[in-house]
Protein backbone atom coordinates (compact mmCIF):
# COMPACT_ATOMS: atom_id res chain seq x y z
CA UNK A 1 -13.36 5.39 38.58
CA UNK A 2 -13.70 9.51 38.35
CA UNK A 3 -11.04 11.70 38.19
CA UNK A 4 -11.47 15.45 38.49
CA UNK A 5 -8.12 17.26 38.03
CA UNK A 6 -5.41 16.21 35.12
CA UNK A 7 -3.66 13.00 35.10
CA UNK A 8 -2.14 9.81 32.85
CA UNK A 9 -2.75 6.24 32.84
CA UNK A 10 -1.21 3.29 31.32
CA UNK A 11 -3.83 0.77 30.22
CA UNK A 12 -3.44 -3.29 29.91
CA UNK A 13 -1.53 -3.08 26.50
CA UNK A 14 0.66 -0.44 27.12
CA UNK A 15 -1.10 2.67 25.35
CA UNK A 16 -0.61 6.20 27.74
CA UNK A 17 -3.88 8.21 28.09
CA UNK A 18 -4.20 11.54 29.10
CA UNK A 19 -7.25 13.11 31.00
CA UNK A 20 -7.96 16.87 31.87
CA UNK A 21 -10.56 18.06 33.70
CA UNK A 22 -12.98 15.27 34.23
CA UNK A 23 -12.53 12.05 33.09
CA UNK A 24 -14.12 7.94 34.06
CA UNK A 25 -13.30 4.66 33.62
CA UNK A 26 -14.38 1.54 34.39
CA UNK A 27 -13.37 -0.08 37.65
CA UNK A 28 -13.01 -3.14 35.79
CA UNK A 29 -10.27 -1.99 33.62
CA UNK A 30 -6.66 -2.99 34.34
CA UNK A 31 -3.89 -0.30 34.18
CA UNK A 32 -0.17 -0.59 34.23
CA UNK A 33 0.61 2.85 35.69
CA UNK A 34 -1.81 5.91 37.11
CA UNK A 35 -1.01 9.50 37.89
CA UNK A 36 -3.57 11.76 38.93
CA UNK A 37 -3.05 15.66 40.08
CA UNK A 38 -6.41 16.34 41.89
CA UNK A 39 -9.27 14.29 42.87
CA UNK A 40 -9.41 10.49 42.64
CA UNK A 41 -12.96 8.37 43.58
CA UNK A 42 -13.36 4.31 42.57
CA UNK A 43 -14.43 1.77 44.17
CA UNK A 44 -11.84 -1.18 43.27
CA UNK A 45 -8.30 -0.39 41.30
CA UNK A 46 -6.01 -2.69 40.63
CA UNK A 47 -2.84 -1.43 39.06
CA UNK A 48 1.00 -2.22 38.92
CA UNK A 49 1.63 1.82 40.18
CA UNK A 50 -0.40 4.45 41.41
CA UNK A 51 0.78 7.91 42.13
CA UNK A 52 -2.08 10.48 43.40
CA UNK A 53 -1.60 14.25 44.22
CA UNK A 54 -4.72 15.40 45.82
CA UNK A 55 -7.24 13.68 47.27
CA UNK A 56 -8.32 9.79 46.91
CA UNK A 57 -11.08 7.71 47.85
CA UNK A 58 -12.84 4.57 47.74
CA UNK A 59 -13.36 0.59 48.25
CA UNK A 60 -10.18 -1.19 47.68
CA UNK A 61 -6.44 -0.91 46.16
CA UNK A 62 -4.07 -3.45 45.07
CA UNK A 63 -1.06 -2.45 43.95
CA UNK A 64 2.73 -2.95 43.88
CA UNK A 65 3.43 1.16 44.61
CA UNK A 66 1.48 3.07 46.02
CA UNK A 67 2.33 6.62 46.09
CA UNK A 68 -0.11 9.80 47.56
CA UNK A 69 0.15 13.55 48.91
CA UNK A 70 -2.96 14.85 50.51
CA UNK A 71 -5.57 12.79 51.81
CA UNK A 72 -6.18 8.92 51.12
CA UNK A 73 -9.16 7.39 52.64
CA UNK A 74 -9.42 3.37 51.25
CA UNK A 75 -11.14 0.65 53.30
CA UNK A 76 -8.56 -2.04 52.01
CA UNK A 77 -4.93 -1.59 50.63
CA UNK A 78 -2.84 -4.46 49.21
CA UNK A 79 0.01 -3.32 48.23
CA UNK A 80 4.33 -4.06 48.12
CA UNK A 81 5.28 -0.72 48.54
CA UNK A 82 3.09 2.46 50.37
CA UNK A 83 4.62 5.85 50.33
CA UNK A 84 2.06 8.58 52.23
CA UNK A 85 2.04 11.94 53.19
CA UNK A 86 -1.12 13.86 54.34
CA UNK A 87 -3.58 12.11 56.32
CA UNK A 88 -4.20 8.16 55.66
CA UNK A 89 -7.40 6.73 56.72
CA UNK A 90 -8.57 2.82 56.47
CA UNK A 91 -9.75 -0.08 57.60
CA UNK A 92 -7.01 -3.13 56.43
CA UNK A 93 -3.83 -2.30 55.22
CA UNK A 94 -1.58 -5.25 54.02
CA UNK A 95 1.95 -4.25 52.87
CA UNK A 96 5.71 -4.91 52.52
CA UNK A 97 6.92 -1.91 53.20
CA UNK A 98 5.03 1.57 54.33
CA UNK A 99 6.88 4.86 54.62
CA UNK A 100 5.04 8.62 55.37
CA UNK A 101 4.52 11.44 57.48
CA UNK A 102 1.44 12.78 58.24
CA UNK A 103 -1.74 11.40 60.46
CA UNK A 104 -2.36 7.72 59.64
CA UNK A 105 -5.61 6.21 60.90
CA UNK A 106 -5.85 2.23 60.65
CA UNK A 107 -7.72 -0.57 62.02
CA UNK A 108 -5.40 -3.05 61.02
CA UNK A 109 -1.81 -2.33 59.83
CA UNK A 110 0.07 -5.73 58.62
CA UNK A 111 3.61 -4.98 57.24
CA UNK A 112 5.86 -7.65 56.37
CA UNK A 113 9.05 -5.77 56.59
CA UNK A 114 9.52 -1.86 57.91
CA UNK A 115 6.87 0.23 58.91
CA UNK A 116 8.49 3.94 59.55
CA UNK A 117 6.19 7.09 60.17
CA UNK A 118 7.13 10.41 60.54
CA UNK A 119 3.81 11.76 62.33
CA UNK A 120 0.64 11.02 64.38
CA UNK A 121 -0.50 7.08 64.37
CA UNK A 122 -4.41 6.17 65.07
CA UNK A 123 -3.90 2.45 64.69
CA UNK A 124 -5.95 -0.53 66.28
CA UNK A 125 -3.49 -3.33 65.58
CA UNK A 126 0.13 -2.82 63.97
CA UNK A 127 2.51 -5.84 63.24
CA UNK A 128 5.58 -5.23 61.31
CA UNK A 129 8.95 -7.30 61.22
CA UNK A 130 10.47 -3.44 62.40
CA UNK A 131 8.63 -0.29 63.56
CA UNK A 132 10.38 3.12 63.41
CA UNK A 133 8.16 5.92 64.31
CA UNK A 134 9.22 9.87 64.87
CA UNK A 135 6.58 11.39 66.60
CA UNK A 136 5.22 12.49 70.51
CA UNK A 137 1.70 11.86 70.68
CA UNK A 138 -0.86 9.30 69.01
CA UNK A 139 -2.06 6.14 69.85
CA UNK A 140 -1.75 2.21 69.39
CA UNK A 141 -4.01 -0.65 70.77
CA UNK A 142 -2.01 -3.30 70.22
CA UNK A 143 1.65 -3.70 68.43
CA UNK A 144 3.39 -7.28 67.01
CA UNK A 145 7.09 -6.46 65.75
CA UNK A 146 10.78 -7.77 66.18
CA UNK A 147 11.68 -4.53 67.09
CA UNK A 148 10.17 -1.47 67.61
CA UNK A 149 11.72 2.16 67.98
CA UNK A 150 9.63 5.19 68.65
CA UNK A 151 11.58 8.88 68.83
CA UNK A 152 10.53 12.13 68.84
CA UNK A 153 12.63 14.72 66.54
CA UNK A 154 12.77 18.80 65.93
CA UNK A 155 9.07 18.85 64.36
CA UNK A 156 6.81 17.80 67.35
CA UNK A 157 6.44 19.38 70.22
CA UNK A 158 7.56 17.15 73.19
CA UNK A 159 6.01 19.05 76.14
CA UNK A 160 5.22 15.78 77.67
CA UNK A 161 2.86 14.30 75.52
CA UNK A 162 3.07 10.84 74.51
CA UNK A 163 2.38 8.10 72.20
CA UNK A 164 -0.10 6.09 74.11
CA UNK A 165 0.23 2.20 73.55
CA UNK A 166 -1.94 -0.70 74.96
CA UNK A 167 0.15 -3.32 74.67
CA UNK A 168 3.85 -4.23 73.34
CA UNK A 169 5.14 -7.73 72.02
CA UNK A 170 8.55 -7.45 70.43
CA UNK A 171 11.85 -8.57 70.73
CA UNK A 172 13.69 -5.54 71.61
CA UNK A 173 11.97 -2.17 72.53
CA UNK A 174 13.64 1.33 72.09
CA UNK A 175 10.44 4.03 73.38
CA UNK A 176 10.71 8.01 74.26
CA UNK A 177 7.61 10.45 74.73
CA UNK A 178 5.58 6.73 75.62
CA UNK A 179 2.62 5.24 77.84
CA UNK A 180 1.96 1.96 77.95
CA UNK A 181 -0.09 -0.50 79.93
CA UNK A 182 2.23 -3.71 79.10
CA UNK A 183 5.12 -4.75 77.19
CA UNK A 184 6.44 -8.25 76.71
CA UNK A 185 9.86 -8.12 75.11
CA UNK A 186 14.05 -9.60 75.61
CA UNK A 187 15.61 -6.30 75.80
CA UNK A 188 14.30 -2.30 76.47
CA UNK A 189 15.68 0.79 76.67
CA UNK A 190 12.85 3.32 78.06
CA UNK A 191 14.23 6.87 77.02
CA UNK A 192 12.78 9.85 78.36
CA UNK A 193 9.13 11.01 79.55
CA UNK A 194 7.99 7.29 79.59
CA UNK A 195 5.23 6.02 82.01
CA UNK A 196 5.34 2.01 81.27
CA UNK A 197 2.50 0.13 83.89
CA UNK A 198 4.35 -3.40 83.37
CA UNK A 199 7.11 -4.58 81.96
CA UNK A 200 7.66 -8.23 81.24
CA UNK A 201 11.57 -8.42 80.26
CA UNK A 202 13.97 -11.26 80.11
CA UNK A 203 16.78 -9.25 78.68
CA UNK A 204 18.30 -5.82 79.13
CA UNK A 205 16.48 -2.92 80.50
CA UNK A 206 17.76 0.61 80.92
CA UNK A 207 15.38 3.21 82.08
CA UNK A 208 16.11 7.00 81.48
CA UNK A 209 15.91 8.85 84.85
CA UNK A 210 12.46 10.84 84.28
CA UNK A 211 10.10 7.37 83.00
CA UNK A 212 8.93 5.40 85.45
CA UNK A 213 7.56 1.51 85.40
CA UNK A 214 5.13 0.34 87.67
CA UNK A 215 6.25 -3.16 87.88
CA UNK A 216 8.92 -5.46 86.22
CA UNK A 217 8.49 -9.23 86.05
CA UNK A 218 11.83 -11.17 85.35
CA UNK A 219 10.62 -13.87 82.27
């Protein structure tokens, strides 16, 4: 582990350390708590909570918080709790809860509870128990949730572009600023500038006046 910028970190017995400028330590080494204010590079850390202003990069993180500002590229995160803002790249993200704004960039994005993003998604598969996302453009291959809400608000621009979606399974569906090829759900409420190809519905559907959808099939 490198770290080029000033931080703290708690190690396995309690004892605070403080590095400025440049400072290493072993991947291998277990920490309670670590805070770093510039530039973060490991390859595995595993660590009760992490807190990085800057820029962080590597292998693999598991962690019960996980806090960053800037840019966080990790192939796999384990974690309880992720709190992002910046741009979040990866490969497998496992969580209880993730919170952020910025550009997030997954290949698979398991959350067992809420997922909710303020910004621009890049994610191959997304299953949550609830997605909230604020944002008008992006894209999502495929999405597993009990309910899923996606809004745009004062800091996009919503000149018709959309969050473009594969494919929907969820319970109940709340979209604006969408396209999507197919959702399977109970109940929907397609706000505006939606283009939905099918809709599979055995529930409630309300469809704002300026979305359209190709073709509804009664479950």
């Amino acid at each position: 582990m490198r770290i080029r910028g000033s931080g703290t970190y708690t190690d396995a017995n309690g004892k605070v350390h403080k590095i400025i400028g440049i400072g290493e330590l072993p991947d291998s080494e277990n920490l309670q708590e670590l805070k770093v204010s510039g530039n973060l590079s490991f390859k595995k850390i595993s660590c009760n909570k992490i807190n990085v202003s800057g820029k962080c990069n590597g292998s693999s993180i598991a962690a019960d918080y996980l806090k960053t500002s800037g840019e966080l590229s990790v192939d796999d995160v384990s974690c309880n709790e992720v709190v992002i803002s910046g741009k979040f790249t990866g490969d497998t993200v496992n969580a209880k809860n993730f919170s952020g704004s910025g550009k997030v960039e997954v290949g698979t994005l398991t959350i067992e509870r809420v997922m909710n993003l303020s910004g621009k998604p890049q994610i191959n598969s997304l299953s949550a128990y609830e997605i909230i996302i604020a944002s008008s453009d992006g894209s999502i291959d495929k999405v597993t949730c009990r309910h899923i809400k996606i809004f745009d608000n004062d800091n996009f621009d919503i000149s018709h572009s959309r969050v473009r979606i594969e494919k929907i399974d969820a319970d109940t569906v709340e979209l604006e600023n969408c396209a999507v090829d197919v959702i399977k759900c109970r109940d929907a409420v397609i706000g505006k500038n939606c283009a939905i190809e099918k809709l599979f519905i055995s529930g409630e559907c309300k469809v704002a006046d300026d979305s359209s959808v190709g073709e509804t099939i009664r479950a």
